[in-house]
N, C-alpha and C. Protein backbone atom coordinates (compact mmCIF):
# COMPACT_ATOMS: atom_id res chain seq x y z
N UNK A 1 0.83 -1.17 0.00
CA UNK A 1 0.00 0.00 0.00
C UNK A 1 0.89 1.24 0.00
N UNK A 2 0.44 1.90 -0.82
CA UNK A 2 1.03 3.45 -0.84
C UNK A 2 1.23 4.23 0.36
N UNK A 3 2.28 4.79 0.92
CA UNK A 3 2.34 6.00 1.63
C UNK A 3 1.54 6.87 1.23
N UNK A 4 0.64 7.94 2.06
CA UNK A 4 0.29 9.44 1.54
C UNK A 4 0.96 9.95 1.80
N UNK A 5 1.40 11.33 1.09
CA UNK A 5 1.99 12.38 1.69
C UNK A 5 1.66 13.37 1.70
N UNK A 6 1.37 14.39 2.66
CA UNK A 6 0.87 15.97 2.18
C UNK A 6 1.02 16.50 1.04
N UNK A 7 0.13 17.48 0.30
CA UNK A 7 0.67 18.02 -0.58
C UNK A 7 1.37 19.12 -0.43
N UNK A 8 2.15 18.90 -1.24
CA UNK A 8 3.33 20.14 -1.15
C UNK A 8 3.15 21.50 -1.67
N UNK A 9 3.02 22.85 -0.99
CA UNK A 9 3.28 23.88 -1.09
C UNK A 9 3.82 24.30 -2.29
N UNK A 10 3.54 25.55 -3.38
CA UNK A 10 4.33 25.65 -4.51
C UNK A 10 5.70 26.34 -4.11
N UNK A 11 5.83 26.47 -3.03
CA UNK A 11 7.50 27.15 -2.22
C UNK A 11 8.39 26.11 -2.34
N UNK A 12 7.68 25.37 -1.15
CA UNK A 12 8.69 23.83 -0.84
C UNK A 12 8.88 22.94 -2.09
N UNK A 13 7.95 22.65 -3.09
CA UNK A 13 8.03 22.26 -4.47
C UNK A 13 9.36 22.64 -5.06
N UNK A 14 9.13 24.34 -5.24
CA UNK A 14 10.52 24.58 -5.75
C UNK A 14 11.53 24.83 -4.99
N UNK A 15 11.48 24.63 -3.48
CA UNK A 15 13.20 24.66 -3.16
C UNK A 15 13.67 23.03 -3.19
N UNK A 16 12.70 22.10 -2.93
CA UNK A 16 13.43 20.67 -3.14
C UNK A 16 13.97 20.79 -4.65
N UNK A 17 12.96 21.26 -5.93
CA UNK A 17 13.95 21.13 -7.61
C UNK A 17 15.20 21.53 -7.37
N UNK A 18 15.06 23.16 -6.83
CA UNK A 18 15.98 23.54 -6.78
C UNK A 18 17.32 23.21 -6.02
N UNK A 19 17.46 22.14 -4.70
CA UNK A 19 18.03 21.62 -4.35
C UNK A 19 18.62 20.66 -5.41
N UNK A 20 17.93 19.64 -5.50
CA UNK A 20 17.84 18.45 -6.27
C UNK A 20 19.04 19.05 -7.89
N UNK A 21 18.59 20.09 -8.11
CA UNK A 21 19.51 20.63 -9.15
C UNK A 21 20.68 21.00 -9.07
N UNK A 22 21.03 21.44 -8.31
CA UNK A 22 22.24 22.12 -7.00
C UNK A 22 23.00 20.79 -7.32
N UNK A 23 22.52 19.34 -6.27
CA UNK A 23 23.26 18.79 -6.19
C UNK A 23 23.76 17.86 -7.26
N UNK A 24 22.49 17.84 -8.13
CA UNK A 24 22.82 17.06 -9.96
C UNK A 24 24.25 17.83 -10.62
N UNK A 25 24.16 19.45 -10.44
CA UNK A 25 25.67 20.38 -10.97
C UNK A 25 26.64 19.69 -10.20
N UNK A 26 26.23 20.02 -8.97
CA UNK A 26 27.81 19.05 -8.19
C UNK A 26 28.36 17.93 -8.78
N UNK A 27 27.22 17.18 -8.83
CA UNK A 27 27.59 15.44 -9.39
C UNK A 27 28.10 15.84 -10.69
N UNK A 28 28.14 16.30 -11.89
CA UNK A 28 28.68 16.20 -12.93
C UNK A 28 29.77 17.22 -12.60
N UNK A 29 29.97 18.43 -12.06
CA UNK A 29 31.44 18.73 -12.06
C UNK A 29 32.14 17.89 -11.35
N UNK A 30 31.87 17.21 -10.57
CA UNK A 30 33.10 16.30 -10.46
C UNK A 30 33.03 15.18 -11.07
N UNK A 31 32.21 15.24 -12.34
CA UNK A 31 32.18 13.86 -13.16
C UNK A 31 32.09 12.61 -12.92
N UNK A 32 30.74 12.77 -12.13
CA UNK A 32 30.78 11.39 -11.55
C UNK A 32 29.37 10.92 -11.79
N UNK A 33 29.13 10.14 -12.42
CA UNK A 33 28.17 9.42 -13.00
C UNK A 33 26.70 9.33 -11.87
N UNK A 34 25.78 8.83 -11.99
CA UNK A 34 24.89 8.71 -11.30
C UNK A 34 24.67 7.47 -10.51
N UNK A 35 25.13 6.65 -11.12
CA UNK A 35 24.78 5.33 -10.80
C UNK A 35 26.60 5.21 -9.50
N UNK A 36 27.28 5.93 -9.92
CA UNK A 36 28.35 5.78 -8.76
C UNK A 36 28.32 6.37 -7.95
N UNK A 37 27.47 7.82 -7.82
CA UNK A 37 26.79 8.45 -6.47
C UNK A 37 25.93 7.53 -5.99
N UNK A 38 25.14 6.72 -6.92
CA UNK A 38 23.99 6.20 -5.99
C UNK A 38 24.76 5.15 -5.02
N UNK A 39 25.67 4.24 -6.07
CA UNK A 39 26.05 3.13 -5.13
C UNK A 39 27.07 3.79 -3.87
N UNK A 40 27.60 4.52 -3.76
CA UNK A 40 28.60 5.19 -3.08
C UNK A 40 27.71 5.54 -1.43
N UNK A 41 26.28 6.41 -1.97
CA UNK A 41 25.22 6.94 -0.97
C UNK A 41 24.38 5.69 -0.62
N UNK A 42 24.75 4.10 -0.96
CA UNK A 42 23.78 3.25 -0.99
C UNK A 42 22.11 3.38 -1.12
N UNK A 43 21.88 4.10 -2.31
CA UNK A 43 20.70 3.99 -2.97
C UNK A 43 20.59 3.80 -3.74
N UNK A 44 19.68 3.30 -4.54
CA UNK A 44 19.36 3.18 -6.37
C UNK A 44 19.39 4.29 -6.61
N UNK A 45 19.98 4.14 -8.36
CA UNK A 45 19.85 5.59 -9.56
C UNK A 45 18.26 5.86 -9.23
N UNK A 46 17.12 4.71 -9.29
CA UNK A 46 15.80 5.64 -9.51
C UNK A 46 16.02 6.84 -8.62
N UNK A 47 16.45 6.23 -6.90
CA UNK A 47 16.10 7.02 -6.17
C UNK A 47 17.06 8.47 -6.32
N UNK A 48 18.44 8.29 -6.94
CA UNK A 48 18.87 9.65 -7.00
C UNK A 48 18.14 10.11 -8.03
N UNK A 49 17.81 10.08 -8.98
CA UNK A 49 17.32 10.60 -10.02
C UNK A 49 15.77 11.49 -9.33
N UNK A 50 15.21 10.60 -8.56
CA UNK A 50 14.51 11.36 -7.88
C UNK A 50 14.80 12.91 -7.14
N UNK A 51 15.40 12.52 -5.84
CA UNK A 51 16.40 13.45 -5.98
C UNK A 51 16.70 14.63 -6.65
N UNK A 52 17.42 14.20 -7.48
CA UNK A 52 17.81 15.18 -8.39
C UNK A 52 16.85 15.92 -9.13
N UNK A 53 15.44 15.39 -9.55
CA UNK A 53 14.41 16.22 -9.63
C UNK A 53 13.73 17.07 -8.30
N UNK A 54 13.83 16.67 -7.31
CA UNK A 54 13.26 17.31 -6.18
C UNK A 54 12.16 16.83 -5.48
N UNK A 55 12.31 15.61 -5.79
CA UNK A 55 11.41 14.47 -5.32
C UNK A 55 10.87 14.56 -4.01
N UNK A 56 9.46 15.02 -3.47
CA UNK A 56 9.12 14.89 -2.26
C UNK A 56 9.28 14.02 -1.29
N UNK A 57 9.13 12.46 -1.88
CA UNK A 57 9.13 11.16 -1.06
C UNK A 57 10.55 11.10 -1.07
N UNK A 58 12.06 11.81 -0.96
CA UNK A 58 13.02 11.21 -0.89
C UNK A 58 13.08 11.50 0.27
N UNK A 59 13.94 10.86 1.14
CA UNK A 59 14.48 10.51 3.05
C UNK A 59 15.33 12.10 2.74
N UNK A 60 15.00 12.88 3.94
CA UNK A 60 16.50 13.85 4.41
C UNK A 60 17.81 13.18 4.25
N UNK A 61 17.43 11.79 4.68
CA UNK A 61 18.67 11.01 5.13
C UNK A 61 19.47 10.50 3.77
N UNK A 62 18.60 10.47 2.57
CA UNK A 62 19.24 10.35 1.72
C UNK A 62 20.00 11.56 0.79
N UNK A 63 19.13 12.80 0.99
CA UNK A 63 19.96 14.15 0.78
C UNK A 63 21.58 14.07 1.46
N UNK A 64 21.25 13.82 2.38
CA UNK A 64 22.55 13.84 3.41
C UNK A 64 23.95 13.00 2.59
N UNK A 65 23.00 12.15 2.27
CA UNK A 65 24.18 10.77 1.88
C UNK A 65 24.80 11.15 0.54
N UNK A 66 24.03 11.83 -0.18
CA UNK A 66 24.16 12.24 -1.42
C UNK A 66 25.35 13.64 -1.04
N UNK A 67 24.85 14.55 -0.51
CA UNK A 67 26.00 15.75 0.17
C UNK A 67 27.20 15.02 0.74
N UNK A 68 27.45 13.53 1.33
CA UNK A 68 28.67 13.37 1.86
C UNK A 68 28.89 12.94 0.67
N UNK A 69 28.79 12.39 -0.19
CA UNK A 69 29.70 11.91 -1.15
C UNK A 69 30.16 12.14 -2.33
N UNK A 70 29.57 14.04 -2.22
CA UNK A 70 29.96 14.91 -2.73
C UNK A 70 31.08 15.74 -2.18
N UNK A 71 31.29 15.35 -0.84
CA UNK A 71 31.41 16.23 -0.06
C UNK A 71 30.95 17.37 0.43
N UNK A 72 29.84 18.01 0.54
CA UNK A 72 28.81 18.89 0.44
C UNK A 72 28.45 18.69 2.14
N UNK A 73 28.28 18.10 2.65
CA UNK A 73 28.11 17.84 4.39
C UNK A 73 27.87 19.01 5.14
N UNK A 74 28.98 19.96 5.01
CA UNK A 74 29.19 20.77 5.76
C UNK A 74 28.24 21.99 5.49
N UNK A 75 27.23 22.15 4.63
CA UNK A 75 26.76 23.09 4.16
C UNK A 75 25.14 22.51 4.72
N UNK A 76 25.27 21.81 5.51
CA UNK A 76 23.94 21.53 6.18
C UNK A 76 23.98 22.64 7.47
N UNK A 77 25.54 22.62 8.13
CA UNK A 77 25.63 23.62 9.39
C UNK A 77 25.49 24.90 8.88
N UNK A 78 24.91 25.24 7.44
CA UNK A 78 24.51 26.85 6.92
C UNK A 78 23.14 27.38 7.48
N UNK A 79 22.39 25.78 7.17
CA UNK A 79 20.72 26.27 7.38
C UNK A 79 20.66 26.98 8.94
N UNK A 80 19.60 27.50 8.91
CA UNK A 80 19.47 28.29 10.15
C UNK A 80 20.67 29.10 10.78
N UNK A 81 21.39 29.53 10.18
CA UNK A 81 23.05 29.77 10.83
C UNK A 81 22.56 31.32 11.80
N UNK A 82 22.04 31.88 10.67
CA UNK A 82 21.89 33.31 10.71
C UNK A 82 20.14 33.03 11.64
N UNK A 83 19.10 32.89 11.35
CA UNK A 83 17.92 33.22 11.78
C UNK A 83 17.12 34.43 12.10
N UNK A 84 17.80 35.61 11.39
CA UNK A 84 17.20 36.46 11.42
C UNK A 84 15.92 36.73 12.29
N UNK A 85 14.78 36.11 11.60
CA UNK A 85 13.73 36.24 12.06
C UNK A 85 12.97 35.62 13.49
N UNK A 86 14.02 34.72 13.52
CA UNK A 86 14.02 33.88 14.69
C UNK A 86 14.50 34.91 16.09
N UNK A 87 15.59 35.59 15.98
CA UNK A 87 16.51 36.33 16.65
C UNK A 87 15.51 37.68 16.38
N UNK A 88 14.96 38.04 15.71
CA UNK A 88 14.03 39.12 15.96
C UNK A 88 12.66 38.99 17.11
N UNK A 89 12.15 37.81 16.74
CA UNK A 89 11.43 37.36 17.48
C UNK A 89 11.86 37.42 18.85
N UNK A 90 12.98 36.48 19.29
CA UNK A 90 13.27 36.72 20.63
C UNK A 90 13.72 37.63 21.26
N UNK A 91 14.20 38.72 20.40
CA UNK A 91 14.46 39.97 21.06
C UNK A 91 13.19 40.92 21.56
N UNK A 92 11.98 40.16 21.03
CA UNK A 92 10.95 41.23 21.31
C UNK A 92 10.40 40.19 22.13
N UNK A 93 10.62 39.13 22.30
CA UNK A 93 9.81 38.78 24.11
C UNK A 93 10.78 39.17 24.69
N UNK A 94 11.85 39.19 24.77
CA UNK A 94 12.75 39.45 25.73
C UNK A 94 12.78 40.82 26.42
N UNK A 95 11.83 41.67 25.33
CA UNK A 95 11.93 43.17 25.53
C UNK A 95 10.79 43.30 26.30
N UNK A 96 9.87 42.24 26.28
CA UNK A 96 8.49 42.20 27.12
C UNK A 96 8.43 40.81 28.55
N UNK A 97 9.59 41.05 28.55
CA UNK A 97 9.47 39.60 29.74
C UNK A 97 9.46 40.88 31.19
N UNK A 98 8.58 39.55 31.75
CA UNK A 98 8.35 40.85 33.41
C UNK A 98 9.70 40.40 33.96
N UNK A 99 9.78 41.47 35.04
CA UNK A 99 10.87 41.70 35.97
C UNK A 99 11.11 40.48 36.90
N UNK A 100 12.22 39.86 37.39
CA UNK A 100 12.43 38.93 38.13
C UNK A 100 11.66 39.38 39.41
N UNK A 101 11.20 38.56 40.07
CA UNK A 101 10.81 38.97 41.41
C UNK A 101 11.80 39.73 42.47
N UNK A 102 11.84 40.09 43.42
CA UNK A 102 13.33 40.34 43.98
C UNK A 102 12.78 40.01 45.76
N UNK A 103 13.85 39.58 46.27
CA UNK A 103 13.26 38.91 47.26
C UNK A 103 13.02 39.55 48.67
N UNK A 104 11.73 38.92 49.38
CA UNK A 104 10.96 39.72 50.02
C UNK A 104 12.05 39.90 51.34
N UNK A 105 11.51 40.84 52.02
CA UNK A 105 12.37 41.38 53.61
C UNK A 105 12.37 40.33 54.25
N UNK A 106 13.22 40.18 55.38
CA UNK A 106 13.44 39.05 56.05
C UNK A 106 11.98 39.30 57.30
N UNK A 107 11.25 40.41 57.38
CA UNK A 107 10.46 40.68 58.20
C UNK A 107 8.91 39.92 57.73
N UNK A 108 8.84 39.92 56.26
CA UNK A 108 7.44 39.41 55.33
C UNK A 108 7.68 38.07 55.43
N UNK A 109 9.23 37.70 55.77
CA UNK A 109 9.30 36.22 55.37
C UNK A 109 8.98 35.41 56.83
N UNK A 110 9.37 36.40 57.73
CA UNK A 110 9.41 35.46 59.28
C UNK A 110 7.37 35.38 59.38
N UNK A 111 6.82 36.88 58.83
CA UNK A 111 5.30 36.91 59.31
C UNK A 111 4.81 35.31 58.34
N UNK A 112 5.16 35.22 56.74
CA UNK A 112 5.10 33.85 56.37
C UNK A 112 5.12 32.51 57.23
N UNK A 113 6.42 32.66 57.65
CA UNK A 113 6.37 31.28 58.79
C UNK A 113 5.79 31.05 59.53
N UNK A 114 5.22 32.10 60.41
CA UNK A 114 4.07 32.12 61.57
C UNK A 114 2.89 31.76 61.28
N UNK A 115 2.22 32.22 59.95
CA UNK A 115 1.03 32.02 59.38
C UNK A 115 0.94 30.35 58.68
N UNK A 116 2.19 29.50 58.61
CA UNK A 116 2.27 28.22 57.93
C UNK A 116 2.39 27.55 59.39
N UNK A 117 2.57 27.67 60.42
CA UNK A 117 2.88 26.67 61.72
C UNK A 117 2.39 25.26 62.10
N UNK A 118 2.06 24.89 63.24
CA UNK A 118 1.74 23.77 63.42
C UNK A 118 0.29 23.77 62.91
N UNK A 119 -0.53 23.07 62.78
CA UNK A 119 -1.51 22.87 62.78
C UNK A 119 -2.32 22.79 64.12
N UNK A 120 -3.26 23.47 64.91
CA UNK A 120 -3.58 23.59 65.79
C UNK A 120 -4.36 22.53 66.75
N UNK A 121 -3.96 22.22 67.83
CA UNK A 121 -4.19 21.20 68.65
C UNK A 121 -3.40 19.70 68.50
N UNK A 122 -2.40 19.74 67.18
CA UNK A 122 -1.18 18.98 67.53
C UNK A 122 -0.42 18.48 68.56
N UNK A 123 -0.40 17.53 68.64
CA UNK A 123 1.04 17.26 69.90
C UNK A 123 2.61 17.64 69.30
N UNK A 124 3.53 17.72 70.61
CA UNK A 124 4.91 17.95 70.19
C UNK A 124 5.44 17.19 69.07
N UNK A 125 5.27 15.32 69.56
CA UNK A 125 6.29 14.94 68.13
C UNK A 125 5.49 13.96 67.04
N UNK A 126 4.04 14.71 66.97
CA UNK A 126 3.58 14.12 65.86
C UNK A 126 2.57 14.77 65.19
N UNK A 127 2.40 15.25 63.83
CA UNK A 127 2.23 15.87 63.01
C UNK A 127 0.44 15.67 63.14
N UNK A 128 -0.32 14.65 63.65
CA UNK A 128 -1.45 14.19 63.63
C UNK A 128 -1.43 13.69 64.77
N UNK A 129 -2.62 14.68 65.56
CA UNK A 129 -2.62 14.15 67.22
C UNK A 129 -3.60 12.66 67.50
N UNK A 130 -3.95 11.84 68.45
CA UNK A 130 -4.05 10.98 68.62
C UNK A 130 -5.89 11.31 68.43
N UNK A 131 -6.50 12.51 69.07
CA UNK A 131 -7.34 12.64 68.91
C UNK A 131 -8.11 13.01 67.81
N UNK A 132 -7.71 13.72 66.62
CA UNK A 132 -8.06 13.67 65.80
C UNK A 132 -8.10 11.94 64.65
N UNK A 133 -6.99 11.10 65.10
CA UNK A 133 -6.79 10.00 64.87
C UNK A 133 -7.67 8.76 65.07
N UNK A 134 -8.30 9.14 66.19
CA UNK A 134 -9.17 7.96 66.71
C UNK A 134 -10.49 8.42 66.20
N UNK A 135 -11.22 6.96 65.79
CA UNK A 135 -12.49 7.07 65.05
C UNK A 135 -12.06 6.82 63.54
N UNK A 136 -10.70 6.76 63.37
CA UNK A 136 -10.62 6.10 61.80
C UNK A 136 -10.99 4.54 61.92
N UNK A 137 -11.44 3.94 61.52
CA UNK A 137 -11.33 2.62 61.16
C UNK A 137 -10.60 2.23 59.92
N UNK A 138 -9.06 1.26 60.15
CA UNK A 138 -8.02 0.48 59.54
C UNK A 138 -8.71 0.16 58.73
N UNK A 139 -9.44 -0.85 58.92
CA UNK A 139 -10.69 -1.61 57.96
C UNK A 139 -11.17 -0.57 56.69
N UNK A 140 -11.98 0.40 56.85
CA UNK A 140 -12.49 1.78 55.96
C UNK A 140 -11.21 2.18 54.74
N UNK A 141 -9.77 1.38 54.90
CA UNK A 141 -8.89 1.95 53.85
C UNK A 141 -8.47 0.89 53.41
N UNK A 142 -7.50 1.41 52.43
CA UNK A 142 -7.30 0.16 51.81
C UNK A 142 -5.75 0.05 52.07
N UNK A 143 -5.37 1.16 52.95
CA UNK A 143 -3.67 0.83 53.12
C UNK A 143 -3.72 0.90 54.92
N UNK A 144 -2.77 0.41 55.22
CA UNK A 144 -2.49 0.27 56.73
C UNK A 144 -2.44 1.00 57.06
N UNK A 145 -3.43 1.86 57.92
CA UNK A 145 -3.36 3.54 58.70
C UNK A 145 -1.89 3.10 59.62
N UNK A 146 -2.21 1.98 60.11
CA UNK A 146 -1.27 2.48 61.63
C UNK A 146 0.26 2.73 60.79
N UNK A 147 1.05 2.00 60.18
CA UNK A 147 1.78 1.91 59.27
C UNK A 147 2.00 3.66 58.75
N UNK A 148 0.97 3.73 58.11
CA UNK A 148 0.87 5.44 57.64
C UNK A 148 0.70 5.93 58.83
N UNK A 149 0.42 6.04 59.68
CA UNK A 149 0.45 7.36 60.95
C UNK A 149 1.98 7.31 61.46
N UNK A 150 2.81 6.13 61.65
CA UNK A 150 4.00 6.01 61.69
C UNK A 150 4.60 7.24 60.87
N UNK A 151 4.61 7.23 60.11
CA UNK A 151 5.14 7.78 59.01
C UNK A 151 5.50 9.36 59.31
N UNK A 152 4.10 9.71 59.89
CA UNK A 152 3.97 10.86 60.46
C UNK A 152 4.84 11.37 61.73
N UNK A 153 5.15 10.20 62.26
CA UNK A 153 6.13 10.64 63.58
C UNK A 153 7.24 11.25 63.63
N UNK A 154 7.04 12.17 63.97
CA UNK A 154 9.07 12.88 63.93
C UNK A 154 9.98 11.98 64.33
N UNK A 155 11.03 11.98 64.33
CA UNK A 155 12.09 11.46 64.76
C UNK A 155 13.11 11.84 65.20
């Protein structure tokens, strides 16, 4: 069964030809046949020939293979080099990002702690007093309270 593939954009259409053409000039200035790029990039001529027209269904991975054995490789680290528009973009959130917080007085922070404290009517070394505790029934859960109230005990 056939792959689908999106249809292609009349942009992307012509930058794959135009790729595909790019690298067909390469292949004949250095005079090198098609069928010895292909075997070299381990693909069939159909598939360079594809390729070389600007073939939608060809792999990145086979562009690639085709650029190393041209030697061409290195002209993949071109794309995006610059990003203009990318780098415009982030300069204008950056120009709208809020202010770091800056941190509060040591006086806002102690009234914080006071307002988070024990929980009221607690005992000293356990987080859940006995009285609020009793009247659970073990049975009513499905995990071992006593086990879990342990848990709770300071140490």
């Amino acid at each position: 069964m056939a792959r689908k593939t999106a249809p292609l954009l009349p942009r992307t259409k012509r930058l794959l030809t135009e790729l595909g053409e790019r690298l067909k000039l390469a292949r004949l200035r250095r005079r090198l046949t098609a069928k010895m790029v292909a075997e070299r990039a381990g693909m069939s001529v159909m598939t360079l020939r594809s390729l070389e027209s600007g073939g939608a269904g060809v792999t990145m991975g086979a562009y690639l293979s085709v650029m190393q054995v041209l030697s061409l490789e290195q002209d993949l680290n071109k794309i995006a080099e610059s990003d203009e528009m990318g780098r415009r973009l982030q300069d204008a959130q950056l120009s709208r990002a809020p202010r770091p917080k800056t941190k509060k007085a040591k006086r806002e922070q102690n009234t914080i702690a006071t307002k988070v404290g024990k929980p009221s009517g607690s005992e000293a070394g356990c987080v859940i007093s006995e009285s609020e505790y009793r009247g659970f029934d073990p049975d009513d859960f499905p995990l071992d309270t006593h086990k879990f109230a342990a848990l709770f005990a300071k140490k």
